[in-house]
C-alpha atoms as a PDB file:
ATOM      1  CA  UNK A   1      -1.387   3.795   0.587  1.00  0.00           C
ATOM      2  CA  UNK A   2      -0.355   0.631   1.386  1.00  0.00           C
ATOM      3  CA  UNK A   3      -1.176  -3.105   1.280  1.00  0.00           C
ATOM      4  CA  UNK A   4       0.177  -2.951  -2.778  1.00  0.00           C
ATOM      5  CA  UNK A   5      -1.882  -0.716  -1.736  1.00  0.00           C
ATOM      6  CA  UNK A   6      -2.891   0.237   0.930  1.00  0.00           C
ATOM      7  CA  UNK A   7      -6.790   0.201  -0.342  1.00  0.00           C
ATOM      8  CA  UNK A   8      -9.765  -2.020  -1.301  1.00  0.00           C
ATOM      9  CA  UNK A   9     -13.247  -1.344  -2.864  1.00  0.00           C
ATOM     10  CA  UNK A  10     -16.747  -1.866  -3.696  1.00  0.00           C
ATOM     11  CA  UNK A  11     -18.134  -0.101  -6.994  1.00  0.00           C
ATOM     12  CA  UNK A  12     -20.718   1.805  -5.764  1.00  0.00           C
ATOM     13  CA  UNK A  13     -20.932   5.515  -4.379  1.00  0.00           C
ATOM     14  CA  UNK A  14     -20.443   9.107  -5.912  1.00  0.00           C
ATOM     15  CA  UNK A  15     -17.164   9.363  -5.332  1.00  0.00           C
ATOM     16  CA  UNK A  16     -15.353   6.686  -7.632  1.00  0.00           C
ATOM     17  CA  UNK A  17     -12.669   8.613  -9.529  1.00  0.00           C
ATOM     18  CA  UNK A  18     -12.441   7.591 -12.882  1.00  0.00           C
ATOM     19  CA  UNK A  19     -16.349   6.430 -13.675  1.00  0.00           C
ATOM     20  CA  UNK A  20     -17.197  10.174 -14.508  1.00  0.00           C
ATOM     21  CA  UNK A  21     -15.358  12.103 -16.978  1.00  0.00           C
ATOM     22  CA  UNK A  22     -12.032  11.534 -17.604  1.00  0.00           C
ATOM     23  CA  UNK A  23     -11.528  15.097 -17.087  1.00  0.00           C
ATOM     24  CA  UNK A  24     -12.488  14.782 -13.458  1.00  0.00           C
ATOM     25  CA  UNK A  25      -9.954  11.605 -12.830  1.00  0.00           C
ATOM     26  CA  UNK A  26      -7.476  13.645 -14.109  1.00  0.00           C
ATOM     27  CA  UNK A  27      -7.843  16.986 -12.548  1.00  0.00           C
ATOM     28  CA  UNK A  28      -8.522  14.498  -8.979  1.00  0.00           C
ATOM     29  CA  UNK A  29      -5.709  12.555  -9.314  1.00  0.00           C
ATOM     30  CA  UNK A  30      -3.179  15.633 -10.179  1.00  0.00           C
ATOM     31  CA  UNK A  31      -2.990  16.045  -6.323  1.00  0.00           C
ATOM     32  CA  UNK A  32      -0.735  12.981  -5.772  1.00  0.00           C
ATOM     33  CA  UNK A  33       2.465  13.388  -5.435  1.00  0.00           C
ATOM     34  CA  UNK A  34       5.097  11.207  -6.676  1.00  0.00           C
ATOM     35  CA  UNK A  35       7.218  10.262  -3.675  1.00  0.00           C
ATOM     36  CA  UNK A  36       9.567   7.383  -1.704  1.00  0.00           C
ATOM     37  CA  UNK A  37       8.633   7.019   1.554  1.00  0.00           C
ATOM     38  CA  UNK A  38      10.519   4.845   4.321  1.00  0.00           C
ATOM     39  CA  UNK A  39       9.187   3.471   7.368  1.00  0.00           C
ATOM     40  CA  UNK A  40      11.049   1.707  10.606  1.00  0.00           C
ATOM     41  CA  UNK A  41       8.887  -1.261  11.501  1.00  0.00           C
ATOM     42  CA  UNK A  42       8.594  -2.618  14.702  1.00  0.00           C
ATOM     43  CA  UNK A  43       6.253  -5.205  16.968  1.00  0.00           C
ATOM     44  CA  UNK A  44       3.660  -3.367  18.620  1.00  0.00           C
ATOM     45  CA  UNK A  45       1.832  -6.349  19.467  1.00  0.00           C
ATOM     46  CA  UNK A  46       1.864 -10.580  19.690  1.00  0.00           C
ATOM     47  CA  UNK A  47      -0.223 -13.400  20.549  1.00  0.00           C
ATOM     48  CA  UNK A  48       1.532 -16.481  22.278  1.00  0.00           C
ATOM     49  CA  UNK A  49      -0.278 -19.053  19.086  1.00  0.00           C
ATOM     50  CA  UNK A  50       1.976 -16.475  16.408  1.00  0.00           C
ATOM     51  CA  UNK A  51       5.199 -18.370  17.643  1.00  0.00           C
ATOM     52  CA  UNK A  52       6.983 -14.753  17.280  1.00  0.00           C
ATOM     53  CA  UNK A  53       9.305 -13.666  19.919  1.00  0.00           C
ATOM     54  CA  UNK A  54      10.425 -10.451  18.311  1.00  0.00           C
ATOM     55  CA  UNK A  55      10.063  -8.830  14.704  1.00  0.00           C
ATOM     56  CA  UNK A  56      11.421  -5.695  13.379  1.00  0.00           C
ATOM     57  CA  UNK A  57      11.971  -4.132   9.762  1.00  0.00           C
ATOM     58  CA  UNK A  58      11.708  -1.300   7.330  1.00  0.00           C
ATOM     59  CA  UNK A  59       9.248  -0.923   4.504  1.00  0.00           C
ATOM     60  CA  UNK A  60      10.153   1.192   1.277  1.00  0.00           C
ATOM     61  CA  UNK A  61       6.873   2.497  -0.681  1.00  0.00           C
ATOM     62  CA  UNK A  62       7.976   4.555  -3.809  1.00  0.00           C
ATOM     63  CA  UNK A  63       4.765   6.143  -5.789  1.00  0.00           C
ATOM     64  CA  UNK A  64       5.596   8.163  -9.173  1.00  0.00           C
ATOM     65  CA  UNK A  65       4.061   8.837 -12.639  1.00  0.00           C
ATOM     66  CA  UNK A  66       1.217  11.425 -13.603  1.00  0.00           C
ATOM     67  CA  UNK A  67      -2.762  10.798 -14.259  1.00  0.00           C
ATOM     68  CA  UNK A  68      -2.029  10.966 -18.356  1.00  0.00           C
ATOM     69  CA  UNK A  69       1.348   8.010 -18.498  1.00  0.00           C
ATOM     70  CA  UNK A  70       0.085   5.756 -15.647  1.00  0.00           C
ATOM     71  CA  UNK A  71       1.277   5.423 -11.922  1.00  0.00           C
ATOM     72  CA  UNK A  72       4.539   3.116 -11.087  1.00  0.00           C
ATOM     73  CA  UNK A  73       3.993   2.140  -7.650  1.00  0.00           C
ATOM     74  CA  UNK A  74       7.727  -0.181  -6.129  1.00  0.00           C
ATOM     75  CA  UNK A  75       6.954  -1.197  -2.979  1.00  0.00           C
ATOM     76  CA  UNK A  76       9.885  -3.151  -0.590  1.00  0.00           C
ATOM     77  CA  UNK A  77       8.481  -5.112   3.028  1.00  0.00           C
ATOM     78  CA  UNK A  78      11.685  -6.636   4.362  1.00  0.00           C
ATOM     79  CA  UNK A  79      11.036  -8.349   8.099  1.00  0.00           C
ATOM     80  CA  UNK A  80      13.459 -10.097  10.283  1.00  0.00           C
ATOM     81  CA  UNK A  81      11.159 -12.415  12.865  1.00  0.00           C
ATOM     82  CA  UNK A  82      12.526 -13.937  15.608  1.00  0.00           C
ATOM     83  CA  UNK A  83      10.654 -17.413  16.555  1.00  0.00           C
ATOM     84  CA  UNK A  84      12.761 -17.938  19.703  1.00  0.00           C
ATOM     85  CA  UNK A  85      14.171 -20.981  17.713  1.00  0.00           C
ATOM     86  CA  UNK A  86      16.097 -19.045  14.882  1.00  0.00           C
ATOM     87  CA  UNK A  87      16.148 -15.581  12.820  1.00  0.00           C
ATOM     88  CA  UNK A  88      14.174 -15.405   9.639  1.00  0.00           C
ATOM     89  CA  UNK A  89      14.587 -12.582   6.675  1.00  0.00           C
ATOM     90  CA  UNK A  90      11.202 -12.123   4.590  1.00  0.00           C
ATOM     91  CA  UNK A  91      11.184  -9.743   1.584  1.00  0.00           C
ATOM     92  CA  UNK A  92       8.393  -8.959  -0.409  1.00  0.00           C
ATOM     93  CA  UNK A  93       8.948  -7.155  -3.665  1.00  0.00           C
ATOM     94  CA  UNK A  94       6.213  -5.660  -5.651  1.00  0.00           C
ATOM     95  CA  UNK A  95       5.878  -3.505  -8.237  1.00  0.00           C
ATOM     96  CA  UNK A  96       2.745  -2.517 -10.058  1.00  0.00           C
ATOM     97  CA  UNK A  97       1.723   0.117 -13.057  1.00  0.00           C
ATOM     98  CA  UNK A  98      -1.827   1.587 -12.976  1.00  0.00           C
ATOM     99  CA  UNK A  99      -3.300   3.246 -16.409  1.00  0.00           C
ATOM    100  CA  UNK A 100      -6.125   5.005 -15.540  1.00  0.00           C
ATOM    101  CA  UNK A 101      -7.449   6.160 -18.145  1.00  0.00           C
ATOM    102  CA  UNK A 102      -7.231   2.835 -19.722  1.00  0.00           C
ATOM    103  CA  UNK A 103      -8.303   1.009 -16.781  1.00  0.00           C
ATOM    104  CA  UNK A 104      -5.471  -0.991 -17.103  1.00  0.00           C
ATOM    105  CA  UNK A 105      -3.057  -2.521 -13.973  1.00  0.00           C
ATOM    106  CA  UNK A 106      -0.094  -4.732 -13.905  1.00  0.00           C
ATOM    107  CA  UNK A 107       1.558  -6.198 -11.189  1.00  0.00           C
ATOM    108  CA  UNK A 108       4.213  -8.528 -10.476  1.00  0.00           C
ATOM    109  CA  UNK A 109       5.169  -9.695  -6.703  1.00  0.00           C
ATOM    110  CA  UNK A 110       8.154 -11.835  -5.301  1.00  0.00           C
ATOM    111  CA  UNK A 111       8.258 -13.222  -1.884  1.00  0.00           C
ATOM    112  CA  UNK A 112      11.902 -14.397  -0.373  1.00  0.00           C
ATOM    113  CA  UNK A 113      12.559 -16.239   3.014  1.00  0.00           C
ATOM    114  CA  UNK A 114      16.240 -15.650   3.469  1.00  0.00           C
ATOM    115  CA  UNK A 115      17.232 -15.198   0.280  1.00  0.00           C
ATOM    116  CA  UNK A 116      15.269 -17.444  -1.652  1.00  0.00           C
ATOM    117  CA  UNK A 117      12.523 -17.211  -3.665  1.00  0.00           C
ATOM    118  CA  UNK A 118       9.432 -18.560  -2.094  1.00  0.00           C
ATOM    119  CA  UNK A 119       6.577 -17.531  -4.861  1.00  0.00           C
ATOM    120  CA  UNK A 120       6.583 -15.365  -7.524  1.00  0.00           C
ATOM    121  CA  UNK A 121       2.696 -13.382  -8.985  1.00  0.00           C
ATOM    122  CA  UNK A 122       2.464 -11.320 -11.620  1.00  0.00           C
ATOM    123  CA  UNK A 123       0.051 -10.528 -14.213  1.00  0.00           C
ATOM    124  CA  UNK A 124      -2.436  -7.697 -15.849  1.00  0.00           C
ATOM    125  CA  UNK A 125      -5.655  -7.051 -15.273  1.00  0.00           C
ATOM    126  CA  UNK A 126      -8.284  -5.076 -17.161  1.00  0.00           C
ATOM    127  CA  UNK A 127     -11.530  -3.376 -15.856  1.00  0.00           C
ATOM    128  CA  UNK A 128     -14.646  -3.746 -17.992  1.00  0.00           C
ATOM    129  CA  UNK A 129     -17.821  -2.749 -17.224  1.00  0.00           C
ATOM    130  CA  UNK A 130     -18.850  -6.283 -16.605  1.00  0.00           C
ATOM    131  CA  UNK A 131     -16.096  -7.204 -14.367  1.00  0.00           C
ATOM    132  CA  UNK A 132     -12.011  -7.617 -13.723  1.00  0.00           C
ATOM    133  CA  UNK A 133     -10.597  -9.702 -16.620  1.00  0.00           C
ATOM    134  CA  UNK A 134      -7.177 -11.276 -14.651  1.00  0.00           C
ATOM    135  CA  UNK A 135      -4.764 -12.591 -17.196  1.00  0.00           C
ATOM    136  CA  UNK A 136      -2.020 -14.512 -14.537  1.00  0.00           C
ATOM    137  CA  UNK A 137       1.223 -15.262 -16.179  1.00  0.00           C
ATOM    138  CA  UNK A 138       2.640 -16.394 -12.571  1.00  0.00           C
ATOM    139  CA  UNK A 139       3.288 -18.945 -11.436  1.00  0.00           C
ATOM    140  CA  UNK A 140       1.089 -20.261 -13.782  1.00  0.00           C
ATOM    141  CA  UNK A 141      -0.931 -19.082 -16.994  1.00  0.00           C
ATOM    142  CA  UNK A 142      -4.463 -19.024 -16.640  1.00  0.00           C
ATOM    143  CA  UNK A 143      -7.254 -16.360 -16.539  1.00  0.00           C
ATOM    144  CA  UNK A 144      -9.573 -14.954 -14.046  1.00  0.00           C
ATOM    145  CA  UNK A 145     -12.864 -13.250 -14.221  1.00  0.00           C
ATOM    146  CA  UNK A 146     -13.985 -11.299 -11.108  1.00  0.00           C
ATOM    147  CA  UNK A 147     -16.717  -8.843  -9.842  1.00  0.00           C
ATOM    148  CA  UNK A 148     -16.301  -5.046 -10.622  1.00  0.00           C
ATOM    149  CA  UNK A 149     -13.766  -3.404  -8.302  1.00  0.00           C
ATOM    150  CA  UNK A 150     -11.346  -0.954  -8.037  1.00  0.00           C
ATOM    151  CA  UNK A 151      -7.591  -0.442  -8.348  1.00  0.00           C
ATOM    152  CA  UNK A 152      -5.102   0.774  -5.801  1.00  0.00           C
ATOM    153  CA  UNK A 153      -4.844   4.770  -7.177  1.00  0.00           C
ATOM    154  CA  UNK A 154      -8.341   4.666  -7.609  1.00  0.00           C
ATOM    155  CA  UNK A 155      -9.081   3.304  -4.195  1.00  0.00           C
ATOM    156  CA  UNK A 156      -6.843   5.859  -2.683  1.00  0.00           C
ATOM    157  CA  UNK A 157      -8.739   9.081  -4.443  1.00  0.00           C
ATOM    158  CA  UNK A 158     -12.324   7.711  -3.168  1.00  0.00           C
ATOM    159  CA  UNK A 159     -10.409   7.438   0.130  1.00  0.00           C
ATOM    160  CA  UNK A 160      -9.503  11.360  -0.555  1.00  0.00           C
ATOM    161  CA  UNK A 161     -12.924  12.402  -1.669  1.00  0.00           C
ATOM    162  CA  UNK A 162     -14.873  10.762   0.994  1.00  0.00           C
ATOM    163  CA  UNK A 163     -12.383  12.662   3.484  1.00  0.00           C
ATOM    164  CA  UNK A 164     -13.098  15.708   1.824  1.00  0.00           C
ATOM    165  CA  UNK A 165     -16.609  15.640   1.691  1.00  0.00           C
ATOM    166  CA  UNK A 166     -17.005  14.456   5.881  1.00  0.00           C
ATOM    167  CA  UNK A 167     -18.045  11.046   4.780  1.00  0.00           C
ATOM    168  CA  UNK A 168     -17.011   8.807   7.666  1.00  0.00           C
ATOM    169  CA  UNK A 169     -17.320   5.555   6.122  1.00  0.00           C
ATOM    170  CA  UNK A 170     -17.705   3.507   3.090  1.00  0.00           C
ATOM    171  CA  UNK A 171     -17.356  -0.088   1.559  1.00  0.00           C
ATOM    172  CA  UNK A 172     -15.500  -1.212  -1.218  1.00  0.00           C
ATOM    173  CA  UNK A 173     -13.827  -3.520  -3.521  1.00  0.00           C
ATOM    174  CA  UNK A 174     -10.259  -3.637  -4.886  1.00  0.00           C
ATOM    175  CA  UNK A 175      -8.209  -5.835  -6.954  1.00  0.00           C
ATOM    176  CA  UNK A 176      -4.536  -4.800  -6.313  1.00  0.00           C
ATOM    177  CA  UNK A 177      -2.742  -8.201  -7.435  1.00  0.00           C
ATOM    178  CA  UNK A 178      -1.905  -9.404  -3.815  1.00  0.00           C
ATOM    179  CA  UNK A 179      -2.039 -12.927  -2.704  1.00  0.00           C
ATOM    180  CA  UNK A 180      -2.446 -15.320  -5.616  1.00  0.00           C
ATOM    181  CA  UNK A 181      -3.978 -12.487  -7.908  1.00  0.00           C
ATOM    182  CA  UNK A 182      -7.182 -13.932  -8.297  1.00  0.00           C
ATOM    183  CA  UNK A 183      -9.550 -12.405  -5.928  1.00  0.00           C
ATOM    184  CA  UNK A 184     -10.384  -8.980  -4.970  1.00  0.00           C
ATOM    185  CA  UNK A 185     -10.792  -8.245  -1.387  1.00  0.00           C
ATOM    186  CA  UNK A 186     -13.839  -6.029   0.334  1.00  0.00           C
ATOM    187  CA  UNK A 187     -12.764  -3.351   2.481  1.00  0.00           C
ATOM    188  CA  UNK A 188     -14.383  -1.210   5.092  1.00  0.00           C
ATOM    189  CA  UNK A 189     -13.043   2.327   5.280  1.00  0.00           C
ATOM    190  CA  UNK A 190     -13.335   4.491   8.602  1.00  0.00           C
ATOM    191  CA  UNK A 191     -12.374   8.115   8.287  1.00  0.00           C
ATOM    192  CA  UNK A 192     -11.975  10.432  11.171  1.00  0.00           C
ATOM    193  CA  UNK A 193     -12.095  14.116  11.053  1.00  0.00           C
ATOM    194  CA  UNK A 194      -9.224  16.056   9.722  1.00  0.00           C
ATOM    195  CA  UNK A 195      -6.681  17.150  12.689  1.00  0.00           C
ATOM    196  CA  UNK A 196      -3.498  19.250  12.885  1.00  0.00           C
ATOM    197  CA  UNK A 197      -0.096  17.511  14.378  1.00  0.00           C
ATOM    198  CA  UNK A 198       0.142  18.280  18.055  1.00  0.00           C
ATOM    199  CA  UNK A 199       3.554  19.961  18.578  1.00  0.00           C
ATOM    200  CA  UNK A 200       4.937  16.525  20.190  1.00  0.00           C
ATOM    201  CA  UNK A 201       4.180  15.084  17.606  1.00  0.00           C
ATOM    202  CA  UNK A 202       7.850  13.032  16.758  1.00  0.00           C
ATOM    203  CA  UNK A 203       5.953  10.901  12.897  1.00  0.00           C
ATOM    204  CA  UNK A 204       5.356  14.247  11.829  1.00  0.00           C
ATOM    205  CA  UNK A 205       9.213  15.863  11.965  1.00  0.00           C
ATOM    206  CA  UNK A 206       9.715  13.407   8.684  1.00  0.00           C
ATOM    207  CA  UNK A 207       6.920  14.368   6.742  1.00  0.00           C
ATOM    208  CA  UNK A 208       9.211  17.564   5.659  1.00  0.00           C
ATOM    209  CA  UNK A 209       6.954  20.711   4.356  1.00  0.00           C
ATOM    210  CA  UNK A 210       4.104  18.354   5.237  1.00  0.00           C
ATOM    211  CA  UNK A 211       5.102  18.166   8.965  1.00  0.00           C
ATOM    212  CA  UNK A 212       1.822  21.086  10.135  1.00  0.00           C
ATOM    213  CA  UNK A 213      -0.494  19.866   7.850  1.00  0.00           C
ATOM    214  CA  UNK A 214      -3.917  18.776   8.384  1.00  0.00           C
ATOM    215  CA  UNK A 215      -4.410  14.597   7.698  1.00  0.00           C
ATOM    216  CA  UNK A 216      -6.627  12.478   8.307  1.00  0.00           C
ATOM    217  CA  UNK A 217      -7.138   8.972  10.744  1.00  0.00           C
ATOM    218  CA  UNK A 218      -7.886   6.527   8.294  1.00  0.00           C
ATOM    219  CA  UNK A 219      -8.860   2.480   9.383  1.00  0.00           C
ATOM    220  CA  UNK A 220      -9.355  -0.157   6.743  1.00  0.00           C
ATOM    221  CA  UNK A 221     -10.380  -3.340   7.351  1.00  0.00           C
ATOM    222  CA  UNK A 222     -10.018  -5.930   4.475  1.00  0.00           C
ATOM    223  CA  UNK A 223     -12.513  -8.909   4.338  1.00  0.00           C
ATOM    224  CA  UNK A 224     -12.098 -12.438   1.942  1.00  0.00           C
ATOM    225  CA  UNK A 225     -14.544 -11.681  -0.962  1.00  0.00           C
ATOM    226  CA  UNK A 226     -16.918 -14.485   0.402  1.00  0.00           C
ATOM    227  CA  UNK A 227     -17.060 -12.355   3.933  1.00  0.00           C
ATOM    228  CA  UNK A 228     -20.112 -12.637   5.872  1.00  0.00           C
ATOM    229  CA  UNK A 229     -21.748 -10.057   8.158  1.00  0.00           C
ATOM    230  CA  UNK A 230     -19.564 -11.267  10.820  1.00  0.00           C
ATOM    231  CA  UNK A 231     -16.384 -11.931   9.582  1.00  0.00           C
ATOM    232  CA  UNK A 232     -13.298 -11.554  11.047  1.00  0.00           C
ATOM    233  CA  UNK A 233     -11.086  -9.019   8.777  1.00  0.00           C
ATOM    234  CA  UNK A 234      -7.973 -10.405   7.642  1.00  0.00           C
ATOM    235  CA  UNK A 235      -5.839  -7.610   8.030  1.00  0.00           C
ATOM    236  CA  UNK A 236      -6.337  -4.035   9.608  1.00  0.00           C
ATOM    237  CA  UNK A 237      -4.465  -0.577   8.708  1.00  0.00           C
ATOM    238  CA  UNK A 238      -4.387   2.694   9.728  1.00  0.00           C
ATOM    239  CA  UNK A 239      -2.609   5.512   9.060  1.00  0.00           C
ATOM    240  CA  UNK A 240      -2.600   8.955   8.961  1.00  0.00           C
ATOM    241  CA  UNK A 241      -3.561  10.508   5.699  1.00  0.00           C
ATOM    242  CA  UNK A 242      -2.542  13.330   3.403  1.00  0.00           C
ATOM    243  CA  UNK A 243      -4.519  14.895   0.838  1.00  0.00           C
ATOM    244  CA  UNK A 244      -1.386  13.978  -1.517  1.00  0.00           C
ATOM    245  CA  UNK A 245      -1.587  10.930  -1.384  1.00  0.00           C
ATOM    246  CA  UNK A 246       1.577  10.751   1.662  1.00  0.00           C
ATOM    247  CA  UNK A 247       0.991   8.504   4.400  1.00  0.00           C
ATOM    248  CA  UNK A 248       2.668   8.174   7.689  1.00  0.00           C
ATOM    249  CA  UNK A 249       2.146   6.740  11.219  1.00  0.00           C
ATOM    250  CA  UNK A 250       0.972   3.314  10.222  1.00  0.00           C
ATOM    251  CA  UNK A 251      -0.847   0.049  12.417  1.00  0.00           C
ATOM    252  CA  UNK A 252      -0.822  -2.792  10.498  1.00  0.00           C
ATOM    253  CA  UNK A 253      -2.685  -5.445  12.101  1.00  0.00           C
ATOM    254  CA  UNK A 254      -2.339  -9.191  10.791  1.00  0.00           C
ATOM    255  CA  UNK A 255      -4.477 -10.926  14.031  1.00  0.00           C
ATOM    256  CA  UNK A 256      -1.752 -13.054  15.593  1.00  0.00           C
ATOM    257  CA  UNK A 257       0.708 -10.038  15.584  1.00  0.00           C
ATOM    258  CA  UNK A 258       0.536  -6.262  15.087  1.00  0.00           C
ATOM    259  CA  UNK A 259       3.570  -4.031  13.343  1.00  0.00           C
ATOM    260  CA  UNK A 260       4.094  -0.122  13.332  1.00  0.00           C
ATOM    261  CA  UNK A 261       5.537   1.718  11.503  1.00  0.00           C
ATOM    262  CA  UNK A 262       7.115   5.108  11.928  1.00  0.00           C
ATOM    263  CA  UNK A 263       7.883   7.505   9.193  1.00  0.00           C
ATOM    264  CA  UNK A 264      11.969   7.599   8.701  1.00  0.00           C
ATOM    265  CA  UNK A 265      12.608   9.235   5.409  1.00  0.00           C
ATOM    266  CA  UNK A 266      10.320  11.182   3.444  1.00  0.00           C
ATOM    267  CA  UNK A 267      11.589  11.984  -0.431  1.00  0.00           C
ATOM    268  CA  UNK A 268       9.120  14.246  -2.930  1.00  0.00           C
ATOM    269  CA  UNK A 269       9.878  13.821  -6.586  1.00  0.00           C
ATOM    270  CA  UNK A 270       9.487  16.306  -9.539  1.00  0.00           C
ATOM    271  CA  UNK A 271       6.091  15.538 -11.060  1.00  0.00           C
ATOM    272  CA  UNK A 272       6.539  13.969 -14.310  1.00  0.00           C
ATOM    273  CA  UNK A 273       5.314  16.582 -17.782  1.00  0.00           C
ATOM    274  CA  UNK A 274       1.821  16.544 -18.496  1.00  0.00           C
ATOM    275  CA  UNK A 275       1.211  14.161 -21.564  1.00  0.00           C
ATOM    276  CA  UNK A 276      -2.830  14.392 -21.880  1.00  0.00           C
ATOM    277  CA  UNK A 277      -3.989  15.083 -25.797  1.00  0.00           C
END
């Protein structure tokens, strides 16, 4: 998924992945598949305060590893925005390793404008049963102790299991490094029932030997950890959903401007060897 992650969470519910046995993590999160996916962004949607006259782009999300060695996931957002006044170039680069079994994750983002590095966060973060222990090393050293949440893998197989089992909703809490990398965010997860792609259906063509199966509509809404009931979310995503983890047709929805993205290139890796003792 997307965001670093696509995914948030709050640490609650029967479905979180890696609370039970560490059998059942495993066996769960055997069904990803490691994978690069590309997508061809465009603007689907602008408000006259965003001071964007056009935007286009390409995201590259590359997801590999196996339950036992930890998950690598590289993810590339490059963006070229057009305020009516000049071009910009934004690139994001992130690139995080989840241990599951450890409950360990590690992250480290840059951010560019045109070539130039505009902030740099990276870091590690531990979950304990008392909370998220945050140890920053950029841009500056300091430490962080936050509420119980989830990571980004883990998010993603509660998003699978609550498909599975026809539950339609759920909040949660992740911590996926984004941002500064000292807050989690809350997210509100909508899941519609599974469907087949209609013939016509041009996003699916990429998704290779996945092109006829069933997915589901997933929305998730992401909220500032200090939300209240009526909070505006400050950002939106949906997406159609795999059971392998593959994601395609995306709506990512920032307020003041809205981006899709279509599914260009789909490329499945070998699963790594099995290295569980």
């Amino acid at each position: 998924m997307l965001r670093t992650s696509f995914g948030a969470v709050l640490l609650a519910g029967t479905f979180l992945a890696f609370q039970g046995p560490a059998s059942a993590g495993v066996e769960a999160a055997r069904a990803l598949i490691p994978h690069r996916a590309v997508y061809e962004l465009k603007l689907k949607d602008v408000s006259d305060r965003s001071g964007i006259e056009g935007m286009f782009g390409r995201m590259v999300y590359e997801f590999t590893g196996s339950p036992c060695a930890g998950f690598t996931t590289s993810f590339r957002f490059v963006t070229k925005i057009d305020t009516g006044e000049e071009m910009r170039v934004t690139d994001q680069q992130t690139t995080t390793f989840e241990n599951p079994g450890a409950r360990q994750f590690r992250f480290d983002t840059k951010s560019f404008t045109d070539e130039k590095l505009d902030k740099q966060v990276a870091g590690e973060a531990n979950n304990a049963e008392n909370g998220i222990k945050v140890d920053l090393a950029k841009p500056d050293h300091r430490q962080v102790d936050l509420t119980p949440a989830q990571f980004p893998t883990e998010h993603m197989l509660q998003v699978i299991d609550n498909a599975r089992a026809g539950k339609r909703f759920f909040e949660a809490r992740i911590f996926d490094g984004s941002e500064n990398g000292d807050q989690s965010l809350l997210a509100s997860t909508v899941i519609g029932a599974p469907q087949t792609p209609r013939q016509d259906d041009p996003d699916a063509k990429s998704a290779g030997d996945f092109a006829g199966k069933q997915y589901w509509p997933v929305t998730i809404a992401y909220y500032n950890e200090e939300a209240k009931a009526d909070a505006v979310p400050v950002y939106r995503m949906s997406f159609k959903l795999y059971d392998n983890g593959i994601t395609r047709d995306l709506t990512m929805d920032y307020g003041d401007f809205v981006l899709s993205g279509t599914l260009a290139k789909l490329e499945v890796f070998d699963k790594a060897p099995e290295t569980c003792r």
